[in-house]
Protein backbone atom coordinates (compact mmCIF):
# COMPACT_ATOMS: atom_id res chain seq x y z
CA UNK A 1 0.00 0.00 0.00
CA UNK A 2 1.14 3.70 -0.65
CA UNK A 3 1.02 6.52 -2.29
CA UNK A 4 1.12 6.62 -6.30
CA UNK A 5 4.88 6.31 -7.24
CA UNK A 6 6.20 4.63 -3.58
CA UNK A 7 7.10 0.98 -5.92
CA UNK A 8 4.31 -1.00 -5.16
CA UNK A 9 4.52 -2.41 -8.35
CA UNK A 10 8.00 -3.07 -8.22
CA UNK A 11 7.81 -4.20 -4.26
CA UNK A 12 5.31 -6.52 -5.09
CA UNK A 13 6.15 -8.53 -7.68
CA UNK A 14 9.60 -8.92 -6.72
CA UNK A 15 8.04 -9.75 -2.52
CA UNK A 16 5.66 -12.37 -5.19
CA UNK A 17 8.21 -14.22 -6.43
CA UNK A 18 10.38 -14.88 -3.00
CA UNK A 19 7.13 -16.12 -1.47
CA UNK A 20 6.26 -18.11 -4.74
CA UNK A 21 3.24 -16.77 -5.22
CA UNK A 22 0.75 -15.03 -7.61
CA UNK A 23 1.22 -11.42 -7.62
CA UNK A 24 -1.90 -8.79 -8.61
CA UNK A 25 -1.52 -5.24 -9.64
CA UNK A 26 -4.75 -3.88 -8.37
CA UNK A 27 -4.45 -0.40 -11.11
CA UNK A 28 -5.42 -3.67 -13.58
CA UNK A 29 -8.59 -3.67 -11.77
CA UNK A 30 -9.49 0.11 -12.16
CA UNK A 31 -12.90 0.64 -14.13
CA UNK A 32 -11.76 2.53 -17.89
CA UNK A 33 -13.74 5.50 -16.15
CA UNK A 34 -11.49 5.77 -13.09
CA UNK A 35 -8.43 5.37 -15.16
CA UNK A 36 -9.67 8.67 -17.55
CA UNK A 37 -10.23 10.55 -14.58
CA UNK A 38 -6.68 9.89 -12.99
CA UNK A 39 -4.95 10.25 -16.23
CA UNK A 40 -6.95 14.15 -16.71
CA UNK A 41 -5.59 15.25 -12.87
CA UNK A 42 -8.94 14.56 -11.34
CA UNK A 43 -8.90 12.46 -8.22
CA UNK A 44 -10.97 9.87 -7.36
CA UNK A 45 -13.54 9.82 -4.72
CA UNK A 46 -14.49 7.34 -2.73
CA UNK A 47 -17.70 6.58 -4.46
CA UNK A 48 -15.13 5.79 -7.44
CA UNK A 49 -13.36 3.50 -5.86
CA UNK A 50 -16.08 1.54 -3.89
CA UNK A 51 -16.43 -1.04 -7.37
CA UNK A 52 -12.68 -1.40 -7.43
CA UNK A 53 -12.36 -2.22 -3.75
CA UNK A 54 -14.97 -4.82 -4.13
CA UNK A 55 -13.60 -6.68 -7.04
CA UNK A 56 -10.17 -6.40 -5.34
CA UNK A 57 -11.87 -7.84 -2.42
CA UNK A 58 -12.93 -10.46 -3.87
CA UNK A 59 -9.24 -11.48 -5.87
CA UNK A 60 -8.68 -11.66 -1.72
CA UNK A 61 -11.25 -13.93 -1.00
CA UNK A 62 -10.58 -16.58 -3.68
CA UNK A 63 -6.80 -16.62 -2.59
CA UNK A 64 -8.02 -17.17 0.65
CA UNK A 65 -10.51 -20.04 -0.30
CA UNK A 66 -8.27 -21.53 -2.38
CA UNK A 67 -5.82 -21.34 0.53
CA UNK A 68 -2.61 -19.81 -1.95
CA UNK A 69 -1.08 -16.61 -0.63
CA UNK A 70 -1.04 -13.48 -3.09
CA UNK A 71 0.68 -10.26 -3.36
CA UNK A 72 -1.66 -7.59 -4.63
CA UNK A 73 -0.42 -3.88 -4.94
CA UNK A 74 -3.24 -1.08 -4.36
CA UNK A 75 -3.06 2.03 -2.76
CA UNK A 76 -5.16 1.24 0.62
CA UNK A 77 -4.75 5.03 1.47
CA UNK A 78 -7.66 4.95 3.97
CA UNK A 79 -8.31 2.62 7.03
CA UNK A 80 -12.35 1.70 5.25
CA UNK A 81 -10.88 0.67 2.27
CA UNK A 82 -8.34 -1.38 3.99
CA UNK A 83 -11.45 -2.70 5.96
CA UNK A 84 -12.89 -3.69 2.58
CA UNK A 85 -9.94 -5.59 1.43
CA UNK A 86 -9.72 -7.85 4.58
CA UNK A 87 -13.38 -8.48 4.42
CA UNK A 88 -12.02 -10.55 1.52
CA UNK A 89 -9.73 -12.00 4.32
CA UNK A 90 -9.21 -10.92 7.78
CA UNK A 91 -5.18 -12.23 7.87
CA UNK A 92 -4.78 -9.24 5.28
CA UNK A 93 -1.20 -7.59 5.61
CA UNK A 94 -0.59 -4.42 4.61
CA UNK A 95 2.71 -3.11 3.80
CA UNK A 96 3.02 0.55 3.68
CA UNK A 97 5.95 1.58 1.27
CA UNK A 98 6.36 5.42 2.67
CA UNK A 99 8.69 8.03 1.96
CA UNK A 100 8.73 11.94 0.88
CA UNK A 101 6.98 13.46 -1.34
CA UNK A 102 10.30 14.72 -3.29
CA UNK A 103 11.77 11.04 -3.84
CA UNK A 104 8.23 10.18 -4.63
CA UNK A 105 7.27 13.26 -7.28
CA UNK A 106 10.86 12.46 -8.46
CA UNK A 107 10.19 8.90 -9.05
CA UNK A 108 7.37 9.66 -10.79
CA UNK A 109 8.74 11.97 -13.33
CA UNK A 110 11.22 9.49 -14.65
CA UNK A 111 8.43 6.62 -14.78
CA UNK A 112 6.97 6.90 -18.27
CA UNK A 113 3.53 5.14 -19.37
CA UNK A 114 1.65 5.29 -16.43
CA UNK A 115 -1.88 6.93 -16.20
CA UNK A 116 -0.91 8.87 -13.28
CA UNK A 117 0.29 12.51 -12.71
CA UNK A 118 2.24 14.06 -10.32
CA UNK A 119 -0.24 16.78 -10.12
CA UNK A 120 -2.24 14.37 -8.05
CA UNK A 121 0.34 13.12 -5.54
CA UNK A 122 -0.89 15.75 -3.14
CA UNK A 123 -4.08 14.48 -3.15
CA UNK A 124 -2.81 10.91 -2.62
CA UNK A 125 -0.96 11.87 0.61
CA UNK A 126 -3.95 14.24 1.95
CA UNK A 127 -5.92 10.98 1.88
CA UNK A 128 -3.30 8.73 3.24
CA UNK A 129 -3.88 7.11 6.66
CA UNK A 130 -1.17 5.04 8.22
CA UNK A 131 -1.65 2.15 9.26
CA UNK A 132 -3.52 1.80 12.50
CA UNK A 133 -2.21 0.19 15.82
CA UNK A 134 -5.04 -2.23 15.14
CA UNK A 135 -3.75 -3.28 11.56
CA UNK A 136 -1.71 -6.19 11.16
CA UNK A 137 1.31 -4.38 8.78
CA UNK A 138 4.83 -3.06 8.65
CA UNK A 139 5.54 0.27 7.22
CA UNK A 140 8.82 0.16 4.93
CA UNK A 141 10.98 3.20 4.20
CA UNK A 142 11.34 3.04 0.19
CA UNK A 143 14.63 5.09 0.62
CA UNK A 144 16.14 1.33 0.62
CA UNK A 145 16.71 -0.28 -2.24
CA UNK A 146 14.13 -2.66 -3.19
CA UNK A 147 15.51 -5.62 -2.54
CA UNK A 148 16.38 -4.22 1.15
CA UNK A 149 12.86 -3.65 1.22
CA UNK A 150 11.76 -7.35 0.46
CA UNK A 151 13.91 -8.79 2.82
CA UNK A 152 12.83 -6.23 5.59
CA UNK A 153 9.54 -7.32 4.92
CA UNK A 154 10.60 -10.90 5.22
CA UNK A 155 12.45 -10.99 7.90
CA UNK A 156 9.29 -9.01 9.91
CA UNK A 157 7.21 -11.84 9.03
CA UNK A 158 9.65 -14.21 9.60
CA UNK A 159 9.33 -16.15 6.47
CA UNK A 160 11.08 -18.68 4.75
CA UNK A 161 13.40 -18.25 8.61
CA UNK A 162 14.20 -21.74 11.04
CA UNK A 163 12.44 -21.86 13.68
């Protein structure tokens, strides 16, 4: 979870393929409409994202009843979406890939192809709330390098450690 630009992409897939499992990029999931919208520097509301969070949701809940761990990316940037998502299954983890707003805008400038603006990075961090006391997560500062990250992450979990 994080911001536009923090490398959940990147984070993700790579944090996929340690664990051996299937990895999701939840933008795939965004409704053509939403995607317009971000693309013209419009931001989305949460009545725009209330379809995505459902069908994301549910990519949750057949991982879970299928019982095979996945790696999805989304943005999570609010504690009731992130109740949404572990409706799907309430193990959820959230990790929340933070850092400043320069690296980030920076980041974004040198990405190319990618529907979303730095114009509306401001927006993404005035709606971004960290995780909760309450939340089962680990916030990661994306100032490592990303393999750092992933084995931060790992280590937290303690996976793929000896008992």
């Amino acid at each position: 979870m994080g911001v536009s630009g923090c490398g959940k992409s990147e984070i993700g897939a790579r944090l996929a393929g340690r664990l051996g499992v299937p990895y999701a990029e939840g933008d795939s999931d965004h409704p053509p409409a939403n995607i317009t919208k971000m693309a013209a520097g419009t931001p989305l509301d949460d009545t725009d994202r209330e379809a995505w969070l459902k069908c994301l949701q549910q990519r949750i809940a057949v991982a879970r009843q299928a019982e095979r761990g996945l790696v999805l990316s989304c943005s999570s940037l609010k504690r009731r979406y992130r109740d949404v998502l572990r409706q799907g299954d309430p193990a959820l983890i959230f990790i929340h890939l933070d850092g400043s707003r320069a690296l980030i805008a920076a980041r974004m400038q040198s990405r190319s192809g990618h529907f979303m603006p730095v114009a509306l990075l401001d927006s993404q961090f005035r709606d971004l709330e960290p995780l909760m006391a309450d939340e089962r997560g680990l916030r990661v500062d994306i100032a490592l390098a990303p393999e750092q990250i992933v084995e931060c992450i790992l280590s937290h979990f303690k996976v793929g450690s000896q008992p």
